[in-house]
C-alpha atoms as a PDB file:
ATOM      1  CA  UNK A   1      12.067  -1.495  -9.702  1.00  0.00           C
ATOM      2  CA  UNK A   2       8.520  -0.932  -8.819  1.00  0.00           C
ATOM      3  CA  UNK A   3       6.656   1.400 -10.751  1.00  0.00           C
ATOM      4  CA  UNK A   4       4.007   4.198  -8.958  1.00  0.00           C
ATOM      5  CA  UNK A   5       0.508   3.867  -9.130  1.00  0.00           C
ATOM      6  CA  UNK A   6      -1.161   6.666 -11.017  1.00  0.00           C
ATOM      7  CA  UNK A   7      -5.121   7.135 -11.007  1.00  0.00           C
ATOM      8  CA  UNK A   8      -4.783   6.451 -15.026  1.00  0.00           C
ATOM      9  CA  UNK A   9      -3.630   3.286 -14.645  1.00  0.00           C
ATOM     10  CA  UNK A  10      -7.052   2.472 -13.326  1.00  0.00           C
ATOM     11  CA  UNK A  11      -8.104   1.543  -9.979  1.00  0.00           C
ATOM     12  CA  UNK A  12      -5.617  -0.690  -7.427  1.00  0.00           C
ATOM     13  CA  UNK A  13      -7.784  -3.567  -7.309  1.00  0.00           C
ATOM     14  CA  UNK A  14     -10.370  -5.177  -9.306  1.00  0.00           C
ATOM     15  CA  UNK A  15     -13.823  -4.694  -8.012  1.00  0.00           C
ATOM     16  CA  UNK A  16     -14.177  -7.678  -5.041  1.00  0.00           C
ATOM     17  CA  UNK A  17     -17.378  -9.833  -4.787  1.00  0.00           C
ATOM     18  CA  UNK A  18     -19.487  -8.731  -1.891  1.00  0.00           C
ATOM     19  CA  UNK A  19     -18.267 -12.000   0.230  1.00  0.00           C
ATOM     20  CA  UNK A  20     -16.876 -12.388   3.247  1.00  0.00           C
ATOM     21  CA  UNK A  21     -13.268 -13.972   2.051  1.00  0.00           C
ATOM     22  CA  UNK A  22     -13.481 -11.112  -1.053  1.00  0.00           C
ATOM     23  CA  UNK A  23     -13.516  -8.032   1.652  1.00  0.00           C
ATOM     24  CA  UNK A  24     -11.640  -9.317   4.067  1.00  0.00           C
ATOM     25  CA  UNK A  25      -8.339  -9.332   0.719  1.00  0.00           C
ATOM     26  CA  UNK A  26      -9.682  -6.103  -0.455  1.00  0.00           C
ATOM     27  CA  UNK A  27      -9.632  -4.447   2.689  1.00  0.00           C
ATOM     28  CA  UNK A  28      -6.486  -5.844   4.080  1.00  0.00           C
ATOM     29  CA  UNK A  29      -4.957  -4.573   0.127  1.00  0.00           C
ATOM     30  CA  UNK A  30      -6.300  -1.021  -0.199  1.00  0.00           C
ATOM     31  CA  UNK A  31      -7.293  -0.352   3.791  1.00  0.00           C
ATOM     32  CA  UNK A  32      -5.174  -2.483   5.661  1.00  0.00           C
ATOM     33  CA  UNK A  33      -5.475   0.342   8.642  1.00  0.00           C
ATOM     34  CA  UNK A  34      -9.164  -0.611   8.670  1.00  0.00           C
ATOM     35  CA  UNK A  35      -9.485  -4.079   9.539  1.00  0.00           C
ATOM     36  CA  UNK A  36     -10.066  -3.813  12.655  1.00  0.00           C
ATOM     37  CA  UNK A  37     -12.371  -1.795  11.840  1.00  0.00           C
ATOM     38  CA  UNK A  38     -13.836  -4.410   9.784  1.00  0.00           C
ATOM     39  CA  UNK A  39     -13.762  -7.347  12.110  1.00  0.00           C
ATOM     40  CA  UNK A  40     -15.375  -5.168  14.360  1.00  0.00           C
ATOM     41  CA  UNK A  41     -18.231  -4.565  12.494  1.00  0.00           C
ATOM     42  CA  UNK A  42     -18.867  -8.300  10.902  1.00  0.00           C
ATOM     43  CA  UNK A  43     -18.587  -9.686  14.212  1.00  0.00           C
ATOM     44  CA  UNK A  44     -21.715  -6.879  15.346  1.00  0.00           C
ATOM     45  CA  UNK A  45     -23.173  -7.828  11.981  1.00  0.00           C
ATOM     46  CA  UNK A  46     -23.719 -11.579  12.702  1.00  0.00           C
ATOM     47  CA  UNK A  47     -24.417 -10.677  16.474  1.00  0.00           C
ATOM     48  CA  UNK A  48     -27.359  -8.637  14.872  1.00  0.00           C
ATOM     49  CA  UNK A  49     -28.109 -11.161  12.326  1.00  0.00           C
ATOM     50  CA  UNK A  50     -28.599 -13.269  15.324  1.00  0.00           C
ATOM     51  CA  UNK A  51     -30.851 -11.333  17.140  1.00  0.00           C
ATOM     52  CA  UNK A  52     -33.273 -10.378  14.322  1.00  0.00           C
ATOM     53  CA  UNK A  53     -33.130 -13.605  12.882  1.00  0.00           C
ATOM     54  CA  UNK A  54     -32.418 -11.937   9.497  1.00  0.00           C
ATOM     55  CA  UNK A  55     -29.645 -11.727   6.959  1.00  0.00           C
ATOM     56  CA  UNK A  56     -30.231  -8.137   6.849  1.00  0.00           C
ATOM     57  CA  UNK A  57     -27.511  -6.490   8.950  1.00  0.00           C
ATOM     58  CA  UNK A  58     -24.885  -9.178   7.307  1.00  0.00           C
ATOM     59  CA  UNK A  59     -25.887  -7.795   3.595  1.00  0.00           C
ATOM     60  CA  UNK A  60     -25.962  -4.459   4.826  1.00  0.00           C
ATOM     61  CA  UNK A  61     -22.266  -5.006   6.135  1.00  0.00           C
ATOM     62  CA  UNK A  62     -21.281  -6.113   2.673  1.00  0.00           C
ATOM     63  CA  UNK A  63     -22.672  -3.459   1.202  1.00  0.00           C
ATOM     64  CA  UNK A  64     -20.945  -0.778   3.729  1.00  0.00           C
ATOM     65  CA  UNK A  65     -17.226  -2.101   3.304  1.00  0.00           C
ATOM     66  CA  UNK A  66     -17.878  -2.678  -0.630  1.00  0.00           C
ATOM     67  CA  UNK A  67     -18.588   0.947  -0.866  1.00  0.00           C
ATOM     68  CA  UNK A  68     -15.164   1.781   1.451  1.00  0.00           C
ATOM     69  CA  UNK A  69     -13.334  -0.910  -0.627  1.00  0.00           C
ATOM     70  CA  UNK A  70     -15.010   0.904  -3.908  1.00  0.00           C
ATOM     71  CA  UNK A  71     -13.962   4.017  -3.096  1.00  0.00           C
ATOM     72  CA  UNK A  72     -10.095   2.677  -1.574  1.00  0.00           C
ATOM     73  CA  UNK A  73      -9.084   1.393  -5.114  1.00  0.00           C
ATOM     74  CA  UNK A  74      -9.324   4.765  -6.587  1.00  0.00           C
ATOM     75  CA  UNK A  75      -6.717   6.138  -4.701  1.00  0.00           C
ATOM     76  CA  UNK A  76      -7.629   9.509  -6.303  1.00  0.00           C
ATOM     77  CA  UNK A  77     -11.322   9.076  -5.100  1.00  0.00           C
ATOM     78  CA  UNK A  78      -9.691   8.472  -1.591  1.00  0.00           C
ATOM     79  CA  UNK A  79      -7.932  11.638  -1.450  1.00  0.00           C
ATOM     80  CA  UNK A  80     -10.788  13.430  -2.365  1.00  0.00           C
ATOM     81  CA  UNK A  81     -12.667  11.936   0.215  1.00  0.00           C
ATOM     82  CA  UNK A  82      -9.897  12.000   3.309  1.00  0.00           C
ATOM     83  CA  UNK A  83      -9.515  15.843   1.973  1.00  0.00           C
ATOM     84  CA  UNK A  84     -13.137  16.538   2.257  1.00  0.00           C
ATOM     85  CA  UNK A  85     -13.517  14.493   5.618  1.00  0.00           C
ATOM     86  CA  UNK A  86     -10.420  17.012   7.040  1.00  0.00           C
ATOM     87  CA  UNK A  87     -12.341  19.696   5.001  1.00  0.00           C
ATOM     88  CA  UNK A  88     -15.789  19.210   7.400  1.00  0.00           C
ATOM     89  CA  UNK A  89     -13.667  20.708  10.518  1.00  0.00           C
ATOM     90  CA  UNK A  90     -13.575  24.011   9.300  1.00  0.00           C
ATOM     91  CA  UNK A  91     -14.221  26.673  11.318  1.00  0.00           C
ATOM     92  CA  UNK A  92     -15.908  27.944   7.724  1.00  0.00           C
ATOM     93  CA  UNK A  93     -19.298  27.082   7.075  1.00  0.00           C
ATOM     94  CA  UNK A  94     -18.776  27.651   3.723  1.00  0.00           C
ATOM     95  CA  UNK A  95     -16.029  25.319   3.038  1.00  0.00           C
ATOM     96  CA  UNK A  96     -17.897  22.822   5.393  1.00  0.00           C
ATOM     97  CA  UNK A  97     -20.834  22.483   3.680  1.00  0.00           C
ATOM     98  CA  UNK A  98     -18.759  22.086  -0.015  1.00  0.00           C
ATOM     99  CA  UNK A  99     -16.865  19.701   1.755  1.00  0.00           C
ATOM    100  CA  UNK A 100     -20.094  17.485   2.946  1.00  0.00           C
ATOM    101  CA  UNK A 101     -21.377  18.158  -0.750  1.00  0.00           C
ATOM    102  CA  UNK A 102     -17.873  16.297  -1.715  1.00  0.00           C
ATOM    103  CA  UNK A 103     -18.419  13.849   0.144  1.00  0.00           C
ATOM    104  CA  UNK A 104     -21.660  13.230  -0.477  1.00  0.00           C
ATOM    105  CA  UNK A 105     -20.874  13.033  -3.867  1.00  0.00           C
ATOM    106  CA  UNK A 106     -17.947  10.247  -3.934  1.00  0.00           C
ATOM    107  CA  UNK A 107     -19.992   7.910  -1.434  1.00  0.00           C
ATOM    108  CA  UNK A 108     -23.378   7.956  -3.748  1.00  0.00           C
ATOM    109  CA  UNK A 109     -21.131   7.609  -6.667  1.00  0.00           C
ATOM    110  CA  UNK A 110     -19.267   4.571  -4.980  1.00  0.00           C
ATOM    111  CA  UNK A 111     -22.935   2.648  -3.705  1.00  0.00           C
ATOM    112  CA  UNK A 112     -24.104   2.793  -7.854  1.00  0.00           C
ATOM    113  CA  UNK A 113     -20.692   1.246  -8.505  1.00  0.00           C
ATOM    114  CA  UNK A 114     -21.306  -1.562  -6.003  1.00  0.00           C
ATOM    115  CA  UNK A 115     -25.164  -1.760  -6.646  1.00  0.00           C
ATOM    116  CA  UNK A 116     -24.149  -2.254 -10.371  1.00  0.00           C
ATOM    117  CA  UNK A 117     -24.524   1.397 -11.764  1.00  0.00           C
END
C-alpha cells in the first residue's frame, strides 16, 4: 500500500546539487513532462557556452532548472504556481495582475532557496 504525499510530509525530493547528473534525476522525479524541455535547453546552453567561450549560460542553466526542480518538490508550491500561471489568462486585470504577484512571489522565493537563502 502506498501512502499519499501530503505537503507536511515535506518536500518530494531532497534539494539536488546544481549538476548536470543531479537535474537530470530531479527533473525526470518531480517533472518528468519537462525533460525535453530540459535537454533542450542544456544542449542550447553548451551551444552558447561555446560561442561565448564562457561557462556563463551553462551556470545560468543550472540555476534555471534548480529553481523549477525547487519549486516541483513542493508539490503545494507547484499548484500554486500552475494555478497562478492559468490565473494570468484572465480576461480580469485584476485577477491577472494578483496572479503575476503569485507568481512572482513563489519563483523569488524558490531562487533564495537555490542561492542558499
Amino acid at each position: 500500500m502506498t501512502v499519499p504525499h501530503t505537503e507536511s510530509n515535506g518536500p518530494l525530493i531532497a534539494r539536488p546539487a546544481l549538476t548536470l547528473p543531479a537535474l537530470r534525476q530531479a527533473v525526470a522525479t518531480v517533472a518528468p513532462s519537462r525533460l525535453p524541455e530540459f535537454f533542450e535547453d542544456i544542449q542550447k546552453a553548451f551551444i552558447r557556452a561555446g560561442e561565448e567561450d564562457s561557462v556563463v549560460p551553462i551556470r545560468m542553466f543550472y540555476r534555471q532548472w534548480g529553481v523549477i526542480v525547487e519549486i516541483e518538490r513542493h508539490p503545494q508550491t507547484a499548484r500554486r504556481l500552475h494555478a497562478a500561471e492559468a490565473a494570468m489568462e484572465s480576461n480580469d486585470a485584476d485577477v491577472r495582475a494578483r496572479a503575476v504577484h503569485e507568481a512572482g512571489e513563489i519563483v523569488r522565493a524558490a531562487h533564495r532557496e537555490v542561492a542558499g537563502g
